[in-house]
Protein backbone atom coordinates (compact mmCIF):
# COMPACT_ATOMS: atom_id res chain seq x y z
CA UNK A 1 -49.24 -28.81 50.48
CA UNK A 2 -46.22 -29.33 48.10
CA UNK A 3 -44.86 -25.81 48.98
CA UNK A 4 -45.16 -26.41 52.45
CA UNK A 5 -43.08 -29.51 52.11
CA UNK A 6 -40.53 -27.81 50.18
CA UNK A 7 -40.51 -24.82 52.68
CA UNK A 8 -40.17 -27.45 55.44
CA UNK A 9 -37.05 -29.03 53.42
CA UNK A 10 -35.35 -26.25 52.87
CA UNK A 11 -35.06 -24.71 56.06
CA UNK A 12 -34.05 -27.92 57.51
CA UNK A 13 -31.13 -27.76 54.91
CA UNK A 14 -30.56 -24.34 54.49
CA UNK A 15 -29.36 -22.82 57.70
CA UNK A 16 -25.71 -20.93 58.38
CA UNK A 17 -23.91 -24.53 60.05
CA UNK A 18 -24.67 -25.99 56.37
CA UNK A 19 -23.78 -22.71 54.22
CA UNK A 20 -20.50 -22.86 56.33
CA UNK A 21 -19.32 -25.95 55.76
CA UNK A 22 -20.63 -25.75 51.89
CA UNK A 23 -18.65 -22.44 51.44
CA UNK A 24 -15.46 -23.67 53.49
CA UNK A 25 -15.66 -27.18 51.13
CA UNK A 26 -15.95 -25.05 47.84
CA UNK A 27 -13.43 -21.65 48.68
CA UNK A 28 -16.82 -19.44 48.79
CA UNK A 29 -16.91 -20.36 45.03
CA UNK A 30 -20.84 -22.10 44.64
CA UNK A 31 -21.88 -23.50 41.68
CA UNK A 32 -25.67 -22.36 40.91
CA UNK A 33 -26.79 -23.83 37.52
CA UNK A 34 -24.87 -22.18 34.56
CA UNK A 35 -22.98 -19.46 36.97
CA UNK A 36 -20.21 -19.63 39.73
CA UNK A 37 -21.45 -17.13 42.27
CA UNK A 38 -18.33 -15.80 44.83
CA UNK A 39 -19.92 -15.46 48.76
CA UNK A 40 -16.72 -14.47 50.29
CA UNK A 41 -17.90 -11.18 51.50
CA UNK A 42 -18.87 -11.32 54.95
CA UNK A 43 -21.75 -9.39 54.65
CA UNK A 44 -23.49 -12.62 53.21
CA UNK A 45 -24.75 -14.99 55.41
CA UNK A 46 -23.89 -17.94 55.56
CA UNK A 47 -27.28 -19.77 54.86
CA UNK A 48 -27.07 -17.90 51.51
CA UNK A 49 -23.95 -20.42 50.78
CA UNK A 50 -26.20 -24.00 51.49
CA UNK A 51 -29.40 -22.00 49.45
CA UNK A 52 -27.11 -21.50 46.46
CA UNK A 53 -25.86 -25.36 46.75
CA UNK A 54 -28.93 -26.66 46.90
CA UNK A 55 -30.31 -24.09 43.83
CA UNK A 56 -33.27 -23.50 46.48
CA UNK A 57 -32.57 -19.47 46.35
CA UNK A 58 -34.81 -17.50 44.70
CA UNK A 59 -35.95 -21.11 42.57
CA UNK A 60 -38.89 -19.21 42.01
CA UNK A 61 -37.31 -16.02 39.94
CA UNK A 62 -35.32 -18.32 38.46
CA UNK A 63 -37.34 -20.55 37.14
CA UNK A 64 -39.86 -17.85 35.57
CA UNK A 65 -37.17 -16.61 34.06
CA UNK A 66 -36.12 -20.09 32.03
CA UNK A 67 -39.57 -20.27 31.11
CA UNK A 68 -40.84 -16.50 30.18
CA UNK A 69 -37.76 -14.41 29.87
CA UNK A 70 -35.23 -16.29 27.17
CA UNK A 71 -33.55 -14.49 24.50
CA UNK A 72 -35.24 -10.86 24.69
CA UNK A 73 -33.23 -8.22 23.10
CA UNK A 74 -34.02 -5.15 24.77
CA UNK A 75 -34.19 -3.32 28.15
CA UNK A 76 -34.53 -5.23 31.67
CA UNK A 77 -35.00 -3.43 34.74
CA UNK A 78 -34.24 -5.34 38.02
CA UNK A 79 -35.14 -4.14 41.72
CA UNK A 80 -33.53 -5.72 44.17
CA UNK A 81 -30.13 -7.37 42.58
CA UNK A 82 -28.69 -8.61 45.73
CA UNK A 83 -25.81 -10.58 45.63
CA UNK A 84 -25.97 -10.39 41.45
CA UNK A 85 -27.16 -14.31 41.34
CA UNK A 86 -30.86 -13.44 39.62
CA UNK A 87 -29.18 -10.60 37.94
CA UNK A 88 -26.21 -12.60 35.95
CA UNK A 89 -29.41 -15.34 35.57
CA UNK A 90 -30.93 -12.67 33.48
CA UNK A 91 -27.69 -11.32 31.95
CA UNK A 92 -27.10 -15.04 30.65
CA UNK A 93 -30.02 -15.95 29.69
CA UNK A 94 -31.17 -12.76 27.45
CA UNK A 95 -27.93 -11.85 26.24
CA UNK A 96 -28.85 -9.36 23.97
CA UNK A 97 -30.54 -8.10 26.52
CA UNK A 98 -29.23 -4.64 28.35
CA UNK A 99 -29.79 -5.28 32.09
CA UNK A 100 -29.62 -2.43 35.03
CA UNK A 101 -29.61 -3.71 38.18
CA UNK A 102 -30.54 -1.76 40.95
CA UNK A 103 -29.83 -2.79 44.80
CA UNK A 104 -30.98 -0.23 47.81
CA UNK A 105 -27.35 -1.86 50.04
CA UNK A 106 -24.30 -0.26 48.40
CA UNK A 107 -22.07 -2.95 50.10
CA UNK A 108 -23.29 -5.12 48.17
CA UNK A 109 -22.11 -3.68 44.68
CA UNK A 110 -19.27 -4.70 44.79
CA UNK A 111 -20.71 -7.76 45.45
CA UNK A 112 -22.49 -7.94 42.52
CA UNK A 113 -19.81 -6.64 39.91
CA UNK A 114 -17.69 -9.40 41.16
CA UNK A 115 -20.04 -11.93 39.79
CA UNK A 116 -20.66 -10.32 37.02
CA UNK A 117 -17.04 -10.61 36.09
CA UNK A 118 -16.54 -14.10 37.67
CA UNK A 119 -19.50 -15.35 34.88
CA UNK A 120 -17.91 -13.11 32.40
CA UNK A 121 -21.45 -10.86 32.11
CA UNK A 122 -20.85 -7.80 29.64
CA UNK A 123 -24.28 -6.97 29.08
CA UNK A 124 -25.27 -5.75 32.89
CA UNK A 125 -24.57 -3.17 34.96
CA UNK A 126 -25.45 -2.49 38.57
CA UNK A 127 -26.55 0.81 40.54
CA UNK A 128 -26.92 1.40 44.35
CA UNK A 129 -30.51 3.36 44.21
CA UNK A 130 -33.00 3.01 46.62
CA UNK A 131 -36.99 2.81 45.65
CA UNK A 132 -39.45 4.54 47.94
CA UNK A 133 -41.30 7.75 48.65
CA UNK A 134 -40.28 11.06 50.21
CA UNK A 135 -41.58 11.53 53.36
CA UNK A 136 -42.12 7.44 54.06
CA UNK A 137 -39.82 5.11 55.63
CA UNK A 138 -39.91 1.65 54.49
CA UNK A 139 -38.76 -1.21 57.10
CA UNK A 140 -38.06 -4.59 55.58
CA UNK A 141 -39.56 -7.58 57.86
CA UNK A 142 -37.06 -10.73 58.76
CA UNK A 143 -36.46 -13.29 56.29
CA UNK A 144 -39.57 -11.96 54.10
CA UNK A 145 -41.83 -11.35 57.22
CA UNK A 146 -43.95 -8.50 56.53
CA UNK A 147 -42.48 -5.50 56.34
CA UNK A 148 -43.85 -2.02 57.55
CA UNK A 149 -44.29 1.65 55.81
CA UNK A 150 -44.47 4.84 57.98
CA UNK A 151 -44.62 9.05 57.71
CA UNK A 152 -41.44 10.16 58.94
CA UNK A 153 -40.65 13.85 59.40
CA UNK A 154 -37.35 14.20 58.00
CA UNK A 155 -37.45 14.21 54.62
CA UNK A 156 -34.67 11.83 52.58
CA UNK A 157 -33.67 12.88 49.03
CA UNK A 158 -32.22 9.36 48.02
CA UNK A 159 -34.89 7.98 47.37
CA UNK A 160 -36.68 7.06 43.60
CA UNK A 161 -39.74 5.68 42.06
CA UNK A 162 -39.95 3.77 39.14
CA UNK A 163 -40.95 6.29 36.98
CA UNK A 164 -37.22 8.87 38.00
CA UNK A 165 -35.63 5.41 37.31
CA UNK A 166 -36.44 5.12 34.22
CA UNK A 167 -35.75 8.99 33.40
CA UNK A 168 -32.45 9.05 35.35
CA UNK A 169 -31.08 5.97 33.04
CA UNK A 170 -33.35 6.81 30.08
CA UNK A 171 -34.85 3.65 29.41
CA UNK A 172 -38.25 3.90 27.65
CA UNK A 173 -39.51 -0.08 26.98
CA UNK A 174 -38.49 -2.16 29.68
CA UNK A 175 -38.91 -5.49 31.16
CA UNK A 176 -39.18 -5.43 35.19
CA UNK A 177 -38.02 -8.59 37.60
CA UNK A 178 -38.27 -7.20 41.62
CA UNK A 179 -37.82 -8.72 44.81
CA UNK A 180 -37.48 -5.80 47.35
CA UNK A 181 -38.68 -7.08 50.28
CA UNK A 182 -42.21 -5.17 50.03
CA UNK A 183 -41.43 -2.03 48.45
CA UNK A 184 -42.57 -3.11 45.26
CA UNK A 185 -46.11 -1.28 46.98
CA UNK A 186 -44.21 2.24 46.01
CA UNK A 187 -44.08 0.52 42.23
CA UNK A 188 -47.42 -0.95 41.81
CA UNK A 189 -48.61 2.92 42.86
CA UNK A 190 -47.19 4.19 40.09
CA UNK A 191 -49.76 5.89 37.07
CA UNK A 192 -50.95 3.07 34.85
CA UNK A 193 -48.82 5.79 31.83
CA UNK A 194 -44.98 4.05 33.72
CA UNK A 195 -46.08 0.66 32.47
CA UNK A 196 -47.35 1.32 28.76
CA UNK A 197 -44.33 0.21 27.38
CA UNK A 198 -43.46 -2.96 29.83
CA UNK A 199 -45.19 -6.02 28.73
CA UNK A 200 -43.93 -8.42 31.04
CA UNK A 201 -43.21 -8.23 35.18
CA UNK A 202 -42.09 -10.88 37.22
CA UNK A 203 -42.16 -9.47 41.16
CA UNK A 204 -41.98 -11.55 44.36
CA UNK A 205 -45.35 -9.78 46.56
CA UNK A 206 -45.05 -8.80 50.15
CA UNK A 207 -47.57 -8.10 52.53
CA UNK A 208 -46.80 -4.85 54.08
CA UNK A 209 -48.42 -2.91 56.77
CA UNK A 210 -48.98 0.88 56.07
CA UNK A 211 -49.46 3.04 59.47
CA UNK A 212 -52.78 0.90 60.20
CA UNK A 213 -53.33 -0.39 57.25
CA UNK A 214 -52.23 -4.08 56.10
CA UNK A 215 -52.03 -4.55 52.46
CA UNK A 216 -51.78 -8.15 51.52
CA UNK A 217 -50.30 -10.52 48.32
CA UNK A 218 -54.03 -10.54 46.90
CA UNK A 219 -54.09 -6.78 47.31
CA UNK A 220 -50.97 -6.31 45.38
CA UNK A 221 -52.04 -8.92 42.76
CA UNK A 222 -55.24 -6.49 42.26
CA UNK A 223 -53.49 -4.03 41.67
CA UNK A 224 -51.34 -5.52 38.90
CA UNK A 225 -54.45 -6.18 36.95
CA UNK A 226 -55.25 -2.73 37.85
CA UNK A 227 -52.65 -1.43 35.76
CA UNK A 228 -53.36 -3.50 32.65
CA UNK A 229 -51.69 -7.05 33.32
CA UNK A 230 -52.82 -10.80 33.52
CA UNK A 231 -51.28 -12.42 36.35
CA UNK A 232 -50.60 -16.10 33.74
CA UNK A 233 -48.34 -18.05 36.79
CA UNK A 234 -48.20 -17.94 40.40
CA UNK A 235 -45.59 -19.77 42.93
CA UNK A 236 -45.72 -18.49 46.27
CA UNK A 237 -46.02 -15.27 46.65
CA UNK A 238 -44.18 -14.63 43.27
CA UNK A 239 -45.77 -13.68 40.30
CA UNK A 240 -45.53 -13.39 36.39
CA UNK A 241 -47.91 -10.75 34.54
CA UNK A 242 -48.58 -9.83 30.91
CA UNK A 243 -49.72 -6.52 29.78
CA UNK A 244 -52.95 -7.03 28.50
């Protein structure tokens, strides 16, 4: 009932009219806890402005991270860096942490070095790679809606699973945050062997409909445990798992 509120609050408040008088009132320069996050790209939305103001974007991510990812010193993998506002969240508060940020929209790298700088982040760097599977195309749904996974014929060579990540950049233990919009099901199909040496993931979970086939949050969540985690916190339909 309490999420439903909140859900109810926030998209009262959090609509483009707000975000544009928020970002016109503060330069496109929004105060989001500890970081200054820069919106003046166009390709952000407005809404994206009043979200940051009233620290209702991604509260969920965030707040995992303040309680179960604070002052780790090694490797942090992040799907789905956005604009860079969970990503410097991470950079800050592990920072002797090394973080690689991955985003699928190269527009937005630039994006997301800029904060980085603005919050004076040395410890994170950002890559435009996509995660999926040859031969599938993977459509995002609207504003988290479910999204949708079909065969296509023509084969597309950009694209990368966890496990060529973590060859490609040669990380070996790792820590994973993701929010990509329902490709975290090419992840979570990985072999059980990706995830021996990542003890902690915190993922946002999409239902997403394969050809026929819907697979849902719970689905997903099985599948975590599958691999050898304890799902220890739920909000929404984000998650925090330990390796067993």
């Amino acid at each position: 009932m309490l999420l439903k509120i909140k859900a109810l609050i926030a998209k009262i408040i959090v609509n483009d009219f707000t975000g544009k008088v928020i970002t016109t009132l503060f330069s496109n320069k929004i105060s989001f806890h500890n970081l200054t996050i820069n919106i003046s790209n166009p390709i952000i939305r407005k809404r994206i402005g009043a979200s940051l103001y009233f620290k209702t974007y991604e509260s969920a991510e965030v707040r995992f991270i303040s309680k179960y990812l604070q002052n780790f010193d090694g490797n942090i993998v992040e799907f789905g860096a956005s604009i860079g506002v969970v990503s410097s969240t991470l950079a800050k508060a592990n920072p002797k942490a090394k973080l690689f940020s991955f985003e699928a929209d190269s527009r937005f790298i630039p994006v997301i070095t800029n904060n980085f700088k603005i919050n004076k982040i040395d410890n994170a760097n950002c890559f435009n790679e996509i995660i999926g599977a040859s031969g599938y195309e993977f459509i995002p749904g609207e504003d988290n809606t479910m999204g949708k996974i079909s065969k296509r014929d023509v084969v597309l060579n950009n694209m990368n699973s966890l496990s060529t990540i973590l060859e490609k950049y040669k990380i070996q233990e790792y820590i994973l945050v993701s929010d990509i919009e329902g490709a975290e099901y090419f992840v979570l199909s990985e072999n059980e062997s990706v995830f021996k040496n990542c003890p902690m993931l915190i993922m946002e979970l999409h239902p997403i409909q394969i050809e026929d086939k819907l697979i849902s949050v719970e689905d997903l969540k099985v599948r975590i445990q599958e691999l050898g985690y304890s799902i220890v916190e739920q909000y929404g339909s984000n998650v925090v798992a330990k390796k067993n």
